[in-house]
ModelCIF file with pLDDT and N, C-alpha, C, O atoms, coordinates in Angstrom:
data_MODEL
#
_entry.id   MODEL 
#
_entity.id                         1 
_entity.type                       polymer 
_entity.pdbx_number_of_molecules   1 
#
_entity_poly.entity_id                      1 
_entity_poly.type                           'polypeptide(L)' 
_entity_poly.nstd_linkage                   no 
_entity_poly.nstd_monomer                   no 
_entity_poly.pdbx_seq_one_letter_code       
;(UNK)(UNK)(UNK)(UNK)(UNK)(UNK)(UNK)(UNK)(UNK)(UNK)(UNK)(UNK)(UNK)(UNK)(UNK)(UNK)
(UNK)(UNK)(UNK)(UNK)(UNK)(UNK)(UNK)(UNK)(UNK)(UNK)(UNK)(UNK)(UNK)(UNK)(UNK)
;
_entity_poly.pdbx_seq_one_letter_code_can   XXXXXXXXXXXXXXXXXXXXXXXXXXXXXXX 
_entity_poly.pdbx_strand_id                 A 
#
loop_
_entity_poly_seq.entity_id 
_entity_poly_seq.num 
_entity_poly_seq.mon_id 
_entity_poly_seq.hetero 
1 1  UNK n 
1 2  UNK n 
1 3  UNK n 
1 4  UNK n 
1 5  UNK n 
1 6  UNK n 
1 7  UNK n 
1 8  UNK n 
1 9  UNK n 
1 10 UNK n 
1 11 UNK n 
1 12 UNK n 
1 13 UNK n 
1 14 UNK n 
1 15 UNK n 
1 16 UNK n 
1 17 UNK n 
1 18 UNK n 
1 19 UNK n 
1 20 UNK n 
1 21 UNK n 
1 22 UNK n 
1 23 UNK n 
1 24 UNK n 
1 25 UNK n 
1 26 UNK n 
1 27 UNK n 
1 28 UNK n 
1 29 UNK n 
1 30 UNK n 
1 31 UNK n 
#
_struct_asym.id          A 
_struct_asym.entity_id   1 
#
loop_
_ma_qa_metric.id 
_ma_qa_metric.mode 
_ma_qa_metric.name 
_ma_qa_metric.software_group_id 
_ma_qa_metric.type 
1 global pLDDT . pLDDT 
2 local  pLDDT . pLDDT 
#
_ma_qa_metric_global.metric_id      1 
_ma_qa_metric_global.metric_value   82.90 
_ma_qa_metric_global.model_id       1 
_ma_qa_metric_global.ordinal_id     1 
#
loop_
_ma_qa_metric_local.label_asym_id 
_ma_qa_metric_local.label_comp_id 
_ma_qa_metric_local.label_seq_id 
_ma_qa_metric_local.metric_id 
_ma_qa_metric_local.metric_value 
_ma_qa_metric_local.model_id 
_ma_qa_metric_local.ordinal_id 
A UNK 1  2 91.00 1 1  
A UNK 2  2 91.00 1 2  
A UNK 3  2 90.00 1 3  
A UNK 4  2 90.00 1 4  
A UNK 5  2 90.00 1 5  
A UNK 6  2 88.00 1 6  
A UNK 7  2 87.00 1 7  
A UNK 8  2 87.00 1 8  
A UNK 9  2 85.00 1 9  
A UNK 10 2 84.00 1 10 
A UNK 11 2 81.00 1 11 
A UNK 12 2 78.00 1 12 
A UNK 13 2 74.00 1 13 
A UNK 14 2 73.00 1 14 
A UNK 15 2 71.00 1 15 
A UNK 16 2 63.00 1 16 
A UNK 17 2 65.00 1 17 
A UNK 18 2 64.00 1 18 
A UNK 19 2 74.00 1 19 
A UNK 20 2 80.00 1 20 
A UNK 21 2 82.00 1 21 
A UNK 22 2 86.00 1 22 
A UNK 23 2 87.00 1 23 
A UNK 24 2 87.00 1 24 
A UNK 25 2 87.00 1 25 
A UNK 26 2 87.00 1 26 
A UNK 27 2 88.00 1 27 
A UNK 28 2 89.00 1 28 
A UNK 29 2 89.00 1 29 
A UNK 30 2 90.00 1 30 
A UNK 31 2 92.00 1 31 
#
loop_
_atom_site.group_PDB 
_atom_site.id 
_atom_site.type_symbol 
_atom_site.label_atom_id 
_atom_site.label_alt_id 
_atom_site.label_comp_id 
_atom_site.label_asym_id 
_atom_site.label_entity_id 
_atom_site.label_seq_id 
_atom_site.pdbx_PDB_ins_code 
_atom_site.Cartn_x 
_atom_site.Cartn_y 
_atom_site.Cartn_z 
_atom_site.occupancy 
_atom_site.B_iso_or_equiv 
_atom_site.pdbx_formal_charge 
_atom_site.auth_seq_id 
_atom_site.auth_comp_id 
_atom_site.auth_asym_id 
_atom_site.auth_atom_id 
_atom_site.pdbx_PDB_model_num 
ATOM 1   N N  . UNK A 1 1  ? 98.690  114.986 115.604 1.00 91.00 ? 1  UNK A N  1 
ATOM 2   C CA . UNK A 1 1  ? 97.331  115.405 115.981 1.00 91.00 ? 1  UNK A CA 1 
ATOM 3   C C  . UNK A 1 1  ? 97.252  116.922 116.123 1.00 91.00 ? 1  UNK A C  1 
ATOM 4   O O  . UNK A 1 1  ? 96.219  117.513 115.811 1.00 91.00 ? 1  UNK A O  1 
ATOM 5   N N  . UNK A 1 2  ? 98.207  117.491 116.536 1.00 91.00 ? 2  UNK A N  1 
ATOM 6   C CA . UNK A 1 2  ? 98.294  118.907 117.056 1.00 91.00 ? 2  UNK A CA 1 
ATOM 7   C C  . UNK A 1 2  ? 98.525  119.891 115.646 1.00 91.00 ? 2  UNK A C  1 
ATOM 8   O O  . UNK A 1 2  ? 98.353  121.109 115.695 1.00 91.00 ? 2  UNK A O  1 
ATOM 9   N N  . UNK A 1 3  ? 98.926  119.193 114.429 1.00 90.00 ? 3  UNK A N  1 
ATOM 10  C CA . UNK A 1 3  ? 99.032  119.685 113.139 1.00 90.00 ? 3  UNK A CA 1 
ATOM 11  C C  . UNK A 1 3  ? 97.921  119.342 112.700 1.00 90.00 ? 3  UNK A C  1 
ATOM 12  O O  . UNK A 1 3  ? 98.298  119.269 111.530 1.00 90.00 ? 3  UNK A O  1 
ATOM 13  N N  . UNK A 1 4  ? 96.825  119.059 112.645 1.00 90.00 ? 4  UNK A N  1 
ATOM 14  C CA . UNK A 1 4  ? 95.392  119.211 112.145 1.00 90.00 ? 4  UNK A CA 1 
ATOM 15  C C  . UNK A 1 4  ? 94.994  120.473 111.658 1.00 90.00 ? 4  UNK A C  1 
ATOM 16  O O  . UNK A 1 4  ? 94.772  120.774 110.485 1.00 90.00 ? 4  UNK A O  1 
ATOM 17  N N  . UNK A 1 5  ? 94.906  121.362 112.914 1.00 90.00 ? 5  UNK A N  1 
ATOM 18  C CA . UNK A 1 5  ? 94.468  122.593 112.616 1.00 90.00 ? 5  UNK A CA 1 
ATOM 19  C C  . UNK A 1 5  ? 95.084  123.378 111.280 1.00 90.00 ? 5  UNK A C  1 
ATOM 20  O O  . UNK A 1 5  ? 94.614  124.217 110.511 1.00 90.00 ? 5  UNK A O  1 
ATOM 21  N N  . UNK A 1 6  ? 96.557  122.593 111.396 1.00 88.00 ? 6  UNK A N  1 
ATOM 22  C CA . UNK A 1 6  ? 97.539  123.654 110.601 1.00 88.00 ? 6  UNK A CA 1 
ATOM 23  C C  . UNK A 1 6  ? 96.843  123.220 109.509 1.00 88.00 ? 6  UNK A C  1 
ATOM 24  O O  . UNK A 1 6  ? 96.190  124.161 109.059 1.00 88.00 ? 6  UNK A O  1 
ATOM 25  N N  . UNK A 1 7  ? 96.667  122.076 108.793 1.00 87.00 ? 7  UNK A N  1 
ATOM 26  C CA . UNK A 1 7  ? 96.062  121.323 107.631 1.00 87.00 ? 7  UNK A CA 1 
ATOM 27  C C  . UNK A 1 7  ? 94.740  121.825 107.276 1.00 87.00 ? 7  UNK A C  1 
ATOM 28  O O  . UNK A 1 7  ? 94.394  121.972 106.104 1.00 87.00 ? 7  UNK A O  1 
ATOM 29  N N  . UNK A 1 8  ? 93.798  122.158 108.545 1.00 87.00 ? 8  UNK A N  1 
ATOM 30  C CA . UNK A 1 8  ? 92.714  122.877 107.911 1.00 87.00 ? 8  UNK A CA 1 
ATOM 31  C C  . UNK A 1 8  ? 93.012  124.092 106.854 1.00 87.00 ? 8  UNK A C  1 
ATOM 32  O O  . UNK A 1 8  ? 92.761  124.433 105.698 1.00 87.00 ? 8  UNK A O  1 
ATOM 33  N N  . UNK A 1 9  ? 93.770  124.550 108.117 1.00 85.00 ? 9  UNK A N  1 
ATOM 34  C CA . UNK A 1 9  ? 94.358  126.569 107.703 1.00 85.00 ? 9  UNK A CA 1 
ATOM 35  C C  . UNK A 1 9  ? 94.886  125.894 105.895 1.00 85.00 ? 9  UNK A C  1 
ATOM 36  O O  . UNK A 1 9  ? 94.276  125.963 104.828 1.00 85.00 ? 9  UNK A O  1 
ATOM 37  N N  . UNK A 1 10 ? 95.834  125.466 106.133 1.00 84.00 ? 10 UNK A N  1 
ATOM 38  C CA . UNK A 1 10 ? 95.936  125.359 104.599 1.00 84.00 ? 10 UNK A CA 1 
ATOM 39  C C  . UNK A 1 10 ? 94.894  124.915 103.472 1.00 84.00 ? 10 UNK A C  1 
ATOM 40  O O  . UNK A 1 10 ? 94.794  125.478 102.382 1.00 84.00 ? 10 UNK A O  1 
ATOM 41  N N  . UNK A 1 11 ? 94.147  123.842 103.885 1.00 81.00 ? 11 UNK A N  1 
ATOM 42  C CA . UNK A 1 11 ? 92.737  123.370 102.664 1.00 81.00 ? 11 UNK A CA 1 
ATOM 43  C C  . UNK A 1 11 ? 92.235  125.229 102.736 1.00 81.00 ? 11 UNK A C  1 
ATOM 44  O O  . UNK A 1 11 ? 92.380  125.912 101.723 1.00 81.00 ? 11 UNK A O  1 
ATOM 45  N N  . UNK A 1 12 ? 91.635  125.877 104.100 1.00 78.00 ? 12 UNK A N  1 
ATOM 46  C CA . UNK A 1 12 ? 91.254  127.153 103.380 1.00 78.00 ? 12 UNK A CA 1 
ATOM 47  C C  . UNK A 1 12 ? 91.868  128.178 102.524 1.00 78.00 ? 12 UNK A C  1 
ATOM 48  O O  . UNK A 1 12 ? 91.255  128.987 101.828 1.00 78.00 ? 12 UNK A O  1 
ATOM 49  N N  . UNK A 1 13 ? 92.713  128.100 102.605 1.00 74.00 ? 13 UNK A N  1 
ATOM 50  C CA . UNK A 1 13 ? 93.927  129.390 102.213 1.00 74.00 ? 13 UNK A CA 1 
ATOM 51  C C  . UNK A 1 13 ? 94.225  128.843 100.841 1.00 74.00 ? 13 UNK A C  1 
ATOM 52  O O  . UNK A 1 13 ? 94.778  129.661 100.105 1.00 74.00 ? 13 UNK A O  1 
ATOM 53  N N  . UNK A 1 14 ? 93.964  127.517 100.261 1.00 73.00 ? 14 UNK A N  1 
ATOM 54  C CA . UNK A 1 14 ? 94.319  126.887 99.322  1.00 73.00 ? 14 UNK A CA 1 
ATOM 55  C C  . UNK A 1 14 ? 94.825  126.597 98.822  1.00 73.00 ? 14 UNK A C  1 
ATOM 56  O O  . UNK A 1 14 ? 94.608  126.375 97.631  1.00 73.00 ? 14 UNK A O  1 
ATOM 57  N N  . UNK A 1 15 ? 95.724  126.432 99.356  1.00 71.00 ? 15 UNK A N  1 
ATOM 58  C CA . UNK A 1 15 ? 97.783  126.085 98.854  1.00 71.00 ? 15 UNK A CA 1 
ATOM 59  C C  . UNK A 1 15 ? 97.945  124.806 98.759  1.00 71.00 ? 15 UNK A C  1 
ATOM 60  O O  . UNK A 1 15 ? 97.753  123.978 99.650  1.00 71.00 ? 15 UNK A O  1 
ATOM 61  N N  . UNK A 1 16 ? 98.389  124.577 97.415  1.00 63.00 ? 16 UNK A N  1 
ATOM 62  C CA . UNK A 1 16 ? 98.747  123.129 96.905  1.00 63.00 ? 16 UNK A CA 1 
ATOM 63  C C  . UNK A 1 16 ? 97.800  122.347 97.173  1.00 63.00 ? 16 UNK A C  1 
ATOM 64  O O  . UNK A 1 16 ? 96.715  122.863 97.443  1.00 63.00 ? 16 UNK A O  1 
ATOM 65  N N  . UNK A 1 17 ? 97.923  120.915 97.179  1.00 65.00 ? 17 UNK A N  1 
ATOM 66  C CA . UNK A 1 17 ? 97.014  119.943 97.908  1.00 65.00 ? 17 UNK A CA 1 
ATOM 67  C C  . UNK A 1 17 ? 96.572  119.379 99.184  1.00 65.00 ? 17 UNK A C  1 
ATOM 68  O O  . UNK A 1 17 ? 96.137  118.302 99.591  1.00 65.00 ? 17 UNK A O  1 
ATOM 69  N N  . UNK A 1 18 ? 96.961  120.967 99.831  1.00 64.00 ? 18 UNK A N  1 
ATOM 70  C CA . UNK A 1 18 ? 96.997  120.568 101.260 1.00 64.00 ? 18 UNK A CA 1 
ATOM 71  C C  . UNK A 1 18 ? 97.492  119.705 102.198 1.00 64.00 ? 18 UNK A C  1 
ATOM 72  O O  . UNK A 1 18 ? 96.757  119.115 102.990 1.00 64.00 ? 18 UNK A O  1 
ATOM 73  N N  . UNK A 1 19 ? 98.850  119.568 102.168 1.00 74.00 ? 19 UNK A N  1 
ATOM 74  C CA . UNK A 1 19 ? 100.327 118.592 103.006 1.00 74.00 ? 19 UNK A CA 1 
ATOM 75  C C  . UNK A 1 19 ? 100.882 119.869 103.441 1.00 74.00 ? 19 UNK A C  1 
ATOM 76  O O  . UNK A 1 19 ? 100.790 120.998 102.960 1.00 74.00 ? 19 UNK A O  1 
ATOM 77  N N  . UNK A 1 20 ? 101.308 119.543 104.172 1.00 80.00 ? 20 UNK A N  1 
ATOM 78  C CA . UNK A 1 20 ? 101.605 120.866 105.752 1.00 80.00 ? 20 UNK A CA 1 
ATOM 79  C C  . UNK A 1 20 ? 103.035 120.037 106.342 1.00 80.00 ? 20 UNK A C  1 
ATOM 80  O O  . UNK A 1 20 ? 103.208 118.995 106.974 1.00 80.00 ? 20 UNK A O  1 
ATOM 81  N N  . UNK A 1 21 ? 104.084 121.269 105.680 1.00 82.00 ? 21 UNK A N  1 
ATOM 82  C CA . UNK A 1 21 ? 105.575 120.377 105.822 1.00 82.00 ? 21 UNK A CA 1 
ATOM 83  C C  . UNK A 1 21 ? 106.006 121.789 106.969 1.00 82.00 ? 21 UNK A C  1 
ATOM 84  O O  . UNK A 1 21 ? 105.694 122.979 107.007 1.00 82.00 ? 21 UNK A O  1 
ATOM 85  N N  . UNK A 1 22 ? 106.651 121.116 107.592 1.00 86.00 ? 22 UNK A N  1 
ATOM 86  C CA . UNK A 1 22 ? 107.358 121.590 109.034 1.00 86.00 ? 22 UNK A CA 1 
ATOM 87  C C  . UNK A 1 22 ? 109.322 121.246 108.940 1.00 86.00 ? 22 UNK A C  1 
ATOM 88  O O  . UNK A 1 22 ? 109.978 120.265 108.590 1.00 86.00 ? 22 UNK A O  1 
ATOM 89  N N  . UNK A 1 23 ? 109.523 122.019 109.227 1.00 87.00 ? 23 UNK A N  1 
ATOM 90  C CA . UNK A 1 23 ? 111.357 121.557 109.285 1.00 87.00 ? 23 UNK A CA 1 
ATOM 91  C C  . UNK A 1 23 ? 111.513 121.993 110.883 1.00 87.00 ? 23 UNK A C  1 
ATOM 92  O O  . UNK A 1 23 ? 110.784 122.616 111.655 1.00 87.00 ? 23 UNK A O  1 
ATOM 93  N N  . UNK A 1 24 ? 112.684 121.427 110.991 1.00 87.00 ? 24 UNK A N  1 
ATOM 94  C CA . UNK A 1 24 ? 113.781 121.475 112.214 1.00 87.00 ? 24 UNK A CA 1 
ATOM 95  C C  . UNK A 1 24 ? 115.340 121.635 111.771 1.00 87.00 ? 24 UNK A C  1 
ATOM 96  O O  . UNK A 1 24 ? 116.068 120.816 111.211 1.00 87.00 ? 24 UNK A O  1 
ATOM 97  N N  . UNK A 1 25 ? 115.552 122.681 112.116 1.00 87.00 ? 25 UNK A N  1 
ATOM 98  C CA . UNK A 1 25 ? 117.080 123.164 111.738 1.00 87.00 ? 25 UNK A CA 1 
ATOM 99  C C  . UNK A 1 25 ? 118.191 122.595 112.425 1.00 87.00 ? 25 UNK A C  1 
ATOM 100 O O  . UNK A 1 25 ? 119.212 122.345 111.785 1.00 87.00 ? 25 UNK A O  1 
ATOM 101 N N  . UNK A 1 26 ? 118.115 122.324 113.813 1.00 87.00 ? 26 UNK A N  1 
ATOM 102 C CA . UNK A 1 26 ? 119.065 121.472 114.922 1.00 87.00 ? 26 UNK A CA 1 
ATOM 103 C C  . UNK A 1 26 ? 118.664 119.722 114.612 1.00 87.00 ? 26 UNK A C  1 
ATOM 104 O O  . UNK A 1 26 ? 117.582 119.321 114.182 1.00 87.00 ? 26 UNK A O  1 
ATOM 105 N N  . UNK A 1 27 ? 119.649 119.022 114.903 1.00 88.00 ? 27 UNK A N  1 
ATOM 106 C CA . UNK A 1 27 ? 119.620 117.722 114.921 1.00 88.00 ? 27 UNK A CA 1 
ATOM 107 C C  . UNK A 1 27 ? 118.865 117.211 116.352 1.00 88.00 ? 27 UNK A C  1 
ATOM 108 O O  . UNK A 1 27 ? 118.083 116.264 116.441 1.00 88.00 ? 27 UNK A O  1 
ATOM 109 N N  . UNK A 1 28 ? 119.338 118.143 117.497 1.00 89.00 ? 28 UNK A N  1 
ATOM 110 C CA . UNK A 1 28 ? 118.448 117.869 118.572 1.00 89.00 ? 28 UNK A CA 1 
ATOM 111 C C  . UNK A 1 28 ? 116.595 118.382 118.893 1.00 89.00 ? 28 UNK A C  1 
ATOM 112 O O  . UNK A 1 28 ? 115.683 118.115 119.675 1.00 89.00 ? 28 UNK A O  1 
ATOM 113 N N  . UNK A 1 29 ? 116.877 119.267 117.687 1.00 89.00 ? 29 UNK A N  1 
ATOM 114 C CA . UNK A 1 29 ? 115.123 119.906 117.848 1.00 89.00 ? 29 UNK A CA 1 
ATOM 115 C C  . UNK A 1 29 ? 113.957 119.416 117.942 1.00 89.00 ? 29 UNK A C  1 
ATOM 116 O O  . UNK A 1 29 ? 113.153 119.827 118.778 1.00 89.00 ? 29 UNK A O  1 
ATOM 117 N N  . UNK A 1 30 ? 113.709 118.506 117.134 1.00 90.00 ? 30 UNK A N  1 
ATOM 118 C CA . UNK A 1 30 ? 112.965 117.693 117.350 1.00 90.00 ? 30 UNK A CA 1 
ATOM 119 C C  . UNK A 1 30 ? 112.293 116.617 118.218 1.00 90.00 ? 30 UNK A C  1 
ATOM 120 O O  . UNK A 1 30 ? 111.167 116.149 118.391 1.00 90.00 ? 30 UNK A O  1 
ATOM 121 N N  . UNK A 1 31 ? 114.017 116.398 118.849 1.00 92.00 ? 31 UNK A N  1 
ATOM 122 C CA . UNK A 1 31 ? 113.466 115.226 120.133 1.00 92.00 ? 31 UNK A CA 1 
ATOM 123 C C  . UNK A 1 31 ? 113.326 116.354 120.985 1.00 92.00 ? 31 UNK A C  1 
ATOM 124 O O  . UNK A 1 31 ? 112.937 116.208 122.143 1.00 92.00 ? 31 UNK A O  1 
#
């Protein structure tokens, strides 16, 4: 839910088809 915004920002900016990929470098980062 909190990545929405990010998904807007991208449809404007117009990059690709608008999918909004995020990584985590640590195995614990995420949790």
């Amino acid at each position: 839910l909190l990545v929405i915004p990010f998904k807007w920002a991208v449809g404007w900016a117009g990059i690709g088809d608008g999918q909004v990929e995020l990584i985590y470098t640590a195995p614990q980062e995420f949790f």
